[in-house]
N, C-alpha and C. Protein backbone atom coordinates (compact mmCIF):
# COMPACT_ATOMS: atom_id res chain seq x y z
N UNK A 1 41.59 -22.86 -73.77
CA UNK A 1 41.89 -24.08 -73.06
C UNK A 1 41.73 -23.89 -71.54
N UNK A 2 42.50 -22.89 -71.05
CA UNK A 2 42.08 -22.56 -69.27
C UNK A 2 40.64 -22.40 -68.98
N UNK A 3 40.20 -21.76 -70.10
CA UNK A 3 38.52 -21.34 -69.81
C UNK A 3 37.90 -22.50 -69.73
N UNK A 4 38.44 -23.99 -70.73
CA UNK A 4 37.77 -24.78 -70.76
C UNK A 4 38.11 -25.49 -69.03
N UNK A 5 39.06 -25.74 -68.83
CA UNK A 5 39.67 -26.17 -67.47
C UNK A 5 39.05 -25.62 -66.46
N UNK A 6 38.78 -24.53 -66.14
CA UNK A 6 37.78 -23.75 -65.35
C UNK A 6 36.47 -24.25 -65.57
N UNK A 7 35.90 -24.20 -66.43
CA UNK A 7 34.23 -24.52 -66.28
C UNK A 7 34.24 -26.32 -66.11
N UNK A 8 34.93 -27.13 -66.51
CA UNK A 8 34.97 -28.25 -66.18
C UNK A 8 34.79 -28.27 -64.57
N UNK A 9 36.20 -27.85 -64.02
CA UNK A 9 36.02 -27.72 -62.47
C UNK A 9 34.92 -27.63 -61.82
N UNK A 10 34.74 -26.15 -62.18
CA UNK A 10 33.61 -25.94 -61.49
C UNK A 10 32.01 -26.33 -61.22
N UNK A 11 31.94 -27.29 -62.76
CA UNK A 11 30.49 -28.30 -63.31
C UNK A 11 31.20 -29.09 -62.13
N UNK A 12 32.12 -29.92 -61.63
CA UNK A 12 32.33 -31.00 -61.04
C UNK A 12 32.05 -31.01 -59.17
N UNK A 13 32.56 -29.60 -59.35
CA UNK A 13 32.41 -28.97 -57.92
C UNK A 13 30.99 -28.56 -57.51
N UNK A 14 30.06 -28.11 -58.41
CA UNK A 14 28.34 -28.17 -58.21
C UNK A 14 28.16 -29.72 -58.10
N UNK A 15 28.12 -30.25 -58.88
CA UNK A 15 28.11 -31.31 -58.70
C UNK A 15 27.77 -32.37 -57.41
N UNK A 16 29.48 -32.03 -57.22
CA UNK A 16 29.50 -32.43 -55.67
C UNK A 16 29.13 -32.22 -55.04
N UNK A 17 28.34 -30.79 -54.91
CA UNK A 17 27.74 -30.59 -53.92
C UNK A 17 26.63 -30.47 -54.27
N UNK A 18 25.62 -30.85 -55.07
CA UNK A 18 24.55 -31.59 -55.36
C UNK A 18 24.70 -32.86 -54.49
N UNK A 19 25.51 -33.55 -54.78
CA UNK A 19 25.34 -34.98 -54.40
C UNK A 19 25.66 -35.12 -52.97
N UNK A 20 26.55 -34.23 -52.15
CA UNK A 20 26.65 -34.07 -50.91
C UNK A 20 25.48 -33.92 -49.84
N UNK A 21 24.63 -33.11 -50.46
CA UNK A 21 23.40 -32.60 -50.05
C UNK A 21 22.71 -33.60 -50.19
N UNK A 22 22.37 -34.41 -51.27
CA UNK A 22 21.40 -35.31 -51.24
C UNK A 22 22.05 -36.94 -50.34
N UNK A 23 23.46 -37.00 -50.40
CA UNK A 23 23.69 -38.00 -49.29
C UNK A 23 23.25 -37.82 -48.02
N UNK A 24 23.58 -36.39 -47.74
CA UNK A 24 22.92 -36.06 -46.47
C UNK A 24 21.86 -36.25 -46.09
N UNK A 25 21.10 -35.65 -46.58
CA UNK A 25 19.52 -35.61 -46.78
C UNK A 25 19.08 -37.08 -46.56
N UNK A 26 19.50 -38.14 -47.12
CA UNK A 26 19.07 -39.41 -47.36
C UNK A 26 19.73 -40.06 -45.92
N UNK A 27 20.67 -39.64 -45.20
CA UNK A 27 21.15 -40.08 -43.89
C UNK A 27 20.37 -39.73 -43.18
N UNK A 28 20.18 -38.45 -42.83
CA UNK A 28 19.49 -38.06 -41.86
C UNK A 28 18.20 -38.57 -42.01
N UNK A 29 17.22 -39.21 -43.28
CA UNK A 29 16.44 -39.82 -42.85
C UNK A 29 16.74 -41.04 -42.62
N UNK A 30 17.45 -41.76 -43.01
CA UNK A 30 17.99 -43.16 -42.68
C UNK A 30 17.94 -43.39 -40.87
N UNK A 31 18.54 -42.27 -40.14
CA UNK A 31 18.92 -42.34 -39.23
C UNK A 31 17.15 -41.54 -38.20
N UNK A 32 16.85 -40.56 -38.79
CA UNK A 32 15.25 -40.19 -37.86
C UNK A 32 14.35 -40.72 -38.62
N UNK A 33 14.35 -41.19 -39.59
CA UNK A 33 12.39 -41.69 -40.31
C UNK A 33 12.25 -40.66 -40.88
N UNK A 34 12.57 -39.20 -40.73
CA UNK A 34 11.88 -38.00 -41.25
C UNK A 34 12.71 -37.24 -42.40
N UNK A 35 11.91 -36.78 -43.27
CA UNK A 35 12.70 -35.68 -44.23
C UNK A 35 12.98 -34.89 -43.80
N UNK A 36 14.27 -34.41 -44.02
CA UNK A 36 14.76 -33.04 -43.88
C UNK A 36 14.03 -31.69 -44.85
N UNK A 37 13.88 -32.31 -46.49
CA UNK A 37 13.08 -31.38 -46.30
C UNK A 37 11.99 -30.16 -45.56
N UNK A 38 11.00 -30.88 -45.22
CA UNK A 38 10.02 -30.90 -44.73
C UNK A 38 10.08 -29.64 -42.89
N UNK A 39 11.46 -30.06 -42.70
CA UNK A 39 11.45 -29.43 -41.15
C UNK A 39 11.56 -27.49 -41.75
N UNK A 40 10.45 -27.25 -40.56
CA UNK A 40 10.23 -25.90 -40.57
C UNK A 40 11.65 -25.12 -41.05
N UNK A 41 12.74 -25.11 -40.21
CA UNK A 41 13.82 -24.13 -40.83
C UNK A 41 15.03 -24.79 -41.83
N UNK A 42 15.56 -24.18 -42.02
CA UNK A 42 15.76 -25.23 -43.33
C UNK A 42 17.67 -25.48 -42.91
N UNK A 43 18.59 -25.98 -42.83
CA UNK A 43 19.90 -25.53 -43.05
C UNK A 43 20.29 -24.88 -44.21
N UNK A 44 21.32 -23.99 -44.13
CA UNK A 44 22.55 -23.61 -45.23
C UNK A 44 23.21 -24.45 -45.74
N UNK A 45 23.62 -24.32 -46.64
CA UNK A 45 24.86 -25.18 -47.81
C UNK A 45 25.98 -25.48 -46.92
N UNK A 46 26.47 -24.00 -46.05
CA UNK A 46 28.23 -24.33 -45.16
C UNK A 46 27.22 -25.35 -43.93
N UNK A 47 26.23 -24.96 -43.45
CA UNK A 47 25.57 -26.07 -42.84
C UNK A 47 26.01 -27.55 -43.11
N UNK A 48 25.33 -28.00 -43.55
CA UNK A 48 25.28 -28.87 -44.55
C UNK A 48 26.39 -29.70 -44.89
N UNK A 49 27.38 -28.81 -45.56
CA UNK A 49 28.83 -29.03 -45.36
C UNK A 49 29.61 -29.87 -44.37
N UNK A 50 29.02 -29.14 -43.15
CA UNK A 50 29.98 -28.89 -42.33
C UNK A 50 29.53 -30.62 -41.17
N UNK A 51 27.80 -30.34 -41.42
CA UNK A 51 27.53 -31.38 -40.38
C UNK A 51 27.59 -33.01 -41.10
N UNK A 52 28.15 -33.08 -42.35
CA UNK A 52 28.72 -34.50 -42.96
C UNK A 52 29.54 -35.24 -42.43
N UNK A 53 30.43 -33.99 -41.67
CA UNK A 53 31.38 -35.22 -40.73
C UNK A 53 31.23 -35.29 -39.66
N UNK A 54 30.21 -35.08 -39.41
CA UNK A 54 29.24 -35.84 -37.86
C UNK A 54 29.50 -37.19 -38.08
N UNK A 55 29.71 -38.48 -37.31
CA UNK A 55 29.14 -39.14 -37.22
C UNK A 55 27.60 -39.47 -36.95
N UNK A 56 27.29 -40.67 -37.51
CA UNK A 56 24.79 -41.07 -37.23
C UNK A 56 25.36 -40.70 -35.42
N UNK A 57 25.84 -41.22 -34.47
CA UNK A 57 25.16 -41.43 -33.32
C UNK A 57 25.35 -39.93 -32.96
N UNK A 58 25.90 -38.77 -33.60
CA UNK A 58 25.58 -37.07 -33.09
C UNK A 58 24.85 -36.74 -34.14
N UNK A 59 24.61 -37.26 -34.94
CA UNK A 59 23.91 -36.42 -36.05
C UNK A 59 22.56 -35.44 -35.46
N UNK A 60 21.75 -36.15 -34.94
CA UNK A 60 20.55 -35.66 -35.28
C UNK A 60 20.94 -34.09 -33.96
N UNK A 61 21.34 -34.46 -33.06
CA UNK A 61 21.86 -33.61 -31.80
C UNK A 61 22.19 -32.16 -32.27
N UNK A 62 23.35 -32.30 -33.18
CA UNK A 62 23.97 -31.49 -33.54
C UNK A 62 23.10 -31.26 -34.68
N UNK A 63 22.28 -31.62 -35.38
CA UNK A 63 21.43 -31.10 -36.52
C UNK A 63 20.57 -30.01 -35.40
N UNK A 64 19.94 -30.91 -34.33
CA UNK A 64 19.11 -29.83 -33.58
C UNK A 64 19.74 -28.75 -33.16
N UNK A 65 21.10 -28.69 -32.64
CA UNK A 65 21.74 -27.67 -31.87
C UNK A 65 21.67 -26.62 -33.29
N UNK A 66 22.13 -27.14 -34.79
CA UNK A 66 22.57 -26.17 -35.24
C UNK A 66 21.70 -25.07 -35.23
N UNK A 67 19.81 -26.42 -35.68
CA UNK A 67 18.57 -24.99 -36.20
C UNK A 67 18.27 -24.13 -34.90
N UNK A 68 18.63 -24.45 -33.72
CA UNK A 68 18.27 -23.88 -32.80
C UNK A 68 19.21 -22.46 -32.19
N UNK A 69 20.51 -22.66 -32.50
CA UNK A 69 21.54 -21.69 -32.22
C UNK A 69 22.81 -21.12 -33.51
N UNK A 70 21.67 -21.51 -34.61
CA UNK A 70 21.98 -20.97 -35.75
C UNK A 70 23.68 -21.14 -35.88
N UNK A 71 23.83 -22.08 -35.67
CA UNK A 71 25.34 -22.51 -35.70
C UNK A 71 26.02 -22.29 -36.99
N UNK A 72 27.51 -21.91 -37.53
CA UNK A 72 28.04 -21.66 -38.24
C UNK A 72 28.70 -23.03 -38.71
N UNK A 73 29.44 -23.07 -40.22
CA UNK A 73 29.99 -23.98 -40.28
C UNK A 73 31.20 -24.20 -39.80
N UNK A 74 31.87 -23.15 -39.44
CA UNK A 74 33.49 -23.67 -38.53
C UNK A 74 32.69 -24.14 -37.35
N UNK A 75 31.70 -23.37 -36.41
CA UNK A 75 31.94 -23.71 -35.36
C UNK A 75 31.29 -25.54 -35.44
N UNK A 76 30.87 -26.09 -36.52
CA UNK A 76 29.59 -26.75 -36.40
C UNK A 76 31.06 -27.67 -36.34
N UNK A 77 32.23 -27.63 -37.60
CA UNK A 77 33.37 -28.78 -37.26
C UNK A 77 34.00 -28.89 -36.11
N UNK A 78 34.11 -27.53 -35.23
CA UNK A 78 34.59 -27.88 -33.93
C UNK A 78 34.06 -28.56 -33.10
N UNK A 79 32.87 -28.68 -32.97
CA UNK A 79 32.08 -29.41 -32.19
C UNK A 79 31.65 -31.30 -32.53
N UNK A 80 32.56 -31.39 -33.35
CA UNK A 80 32.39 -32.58 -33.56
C UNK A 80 33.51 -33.53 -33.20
N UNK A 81 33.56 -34.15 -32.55
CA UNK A 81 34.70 -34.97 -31.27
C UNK A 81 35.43 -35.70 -32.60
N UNK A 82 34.67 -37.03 -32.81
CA UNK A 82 34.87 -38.37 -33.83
C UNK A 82 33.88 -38.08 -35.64
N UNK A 83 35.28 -37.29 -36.32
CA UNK A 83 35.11 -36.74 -37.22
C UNK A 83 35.25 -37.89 -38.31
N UNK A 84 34.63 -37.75 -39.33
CA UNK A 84 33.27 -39.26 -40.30
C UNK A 84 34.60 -37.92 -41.52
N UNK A 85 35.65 -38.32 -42.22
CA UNK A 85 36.27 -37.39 -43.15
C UNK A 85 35.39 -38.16 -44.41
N UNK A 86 35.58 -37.32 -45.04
CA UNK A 86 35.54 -37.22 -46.88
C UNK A 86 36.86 -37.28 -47.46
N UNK A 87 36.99 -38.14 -47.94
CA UNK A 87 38.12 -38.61 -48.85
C UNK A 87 38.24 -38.62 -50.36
N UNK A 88 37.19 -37.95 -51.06
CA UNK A 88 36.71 -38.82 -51.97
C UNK A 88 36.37 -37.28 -53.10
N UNK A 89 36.86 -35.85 -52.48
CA UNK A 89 36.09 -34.63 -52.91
C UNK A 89 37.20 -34.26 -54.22
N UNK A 90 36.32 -34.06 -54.95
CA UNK A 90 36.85 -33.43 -56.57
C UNK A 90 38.14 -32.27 -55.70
């Protein structure tokens, strides 16, 4: 029964972050015209993570700052003034 409780979780928690990634992904072109795919370096997952609660009018800024100074994901939440929360996470 725990084993089952565990792998449930954790299907729900990929999951989420499947779908996190692809909200993202779909903002950031919403907001530049361009795929994220596509850009030469790619972000990380804590990336990724971290720059969701950007608000659109820093997004792209702080997308550039991150590929450029290889930014971490703590530091990427500190740097974000007017924080966009997630309410909504398994």
């Amino acid at each position: 029964t725990f084993l089952g409780l565990m792998l449930r979780q954790h299907y729900a928690l990929t999951l989420q972050n499947r779908i996190v990634k692809l909200e993202f992904s779909y903002r950031y072109f919403a907001t530049t015209g361009q795929r994220l795919e596509v850009m030469p370096k790619v972000l990380s997952d804590e990336q990724i993570f971290a720059l969701r609660f950007a608000p659109d009018e820093a997004l792209v800024s702080l997308v550039e700052k991150t590929l450029s100074e290889n930014l971490s994901g703590k530091t990427i939440k500190k740097s974000i003034s007017n924080w966009k929360g997630d309410y909504q996470r398994v």
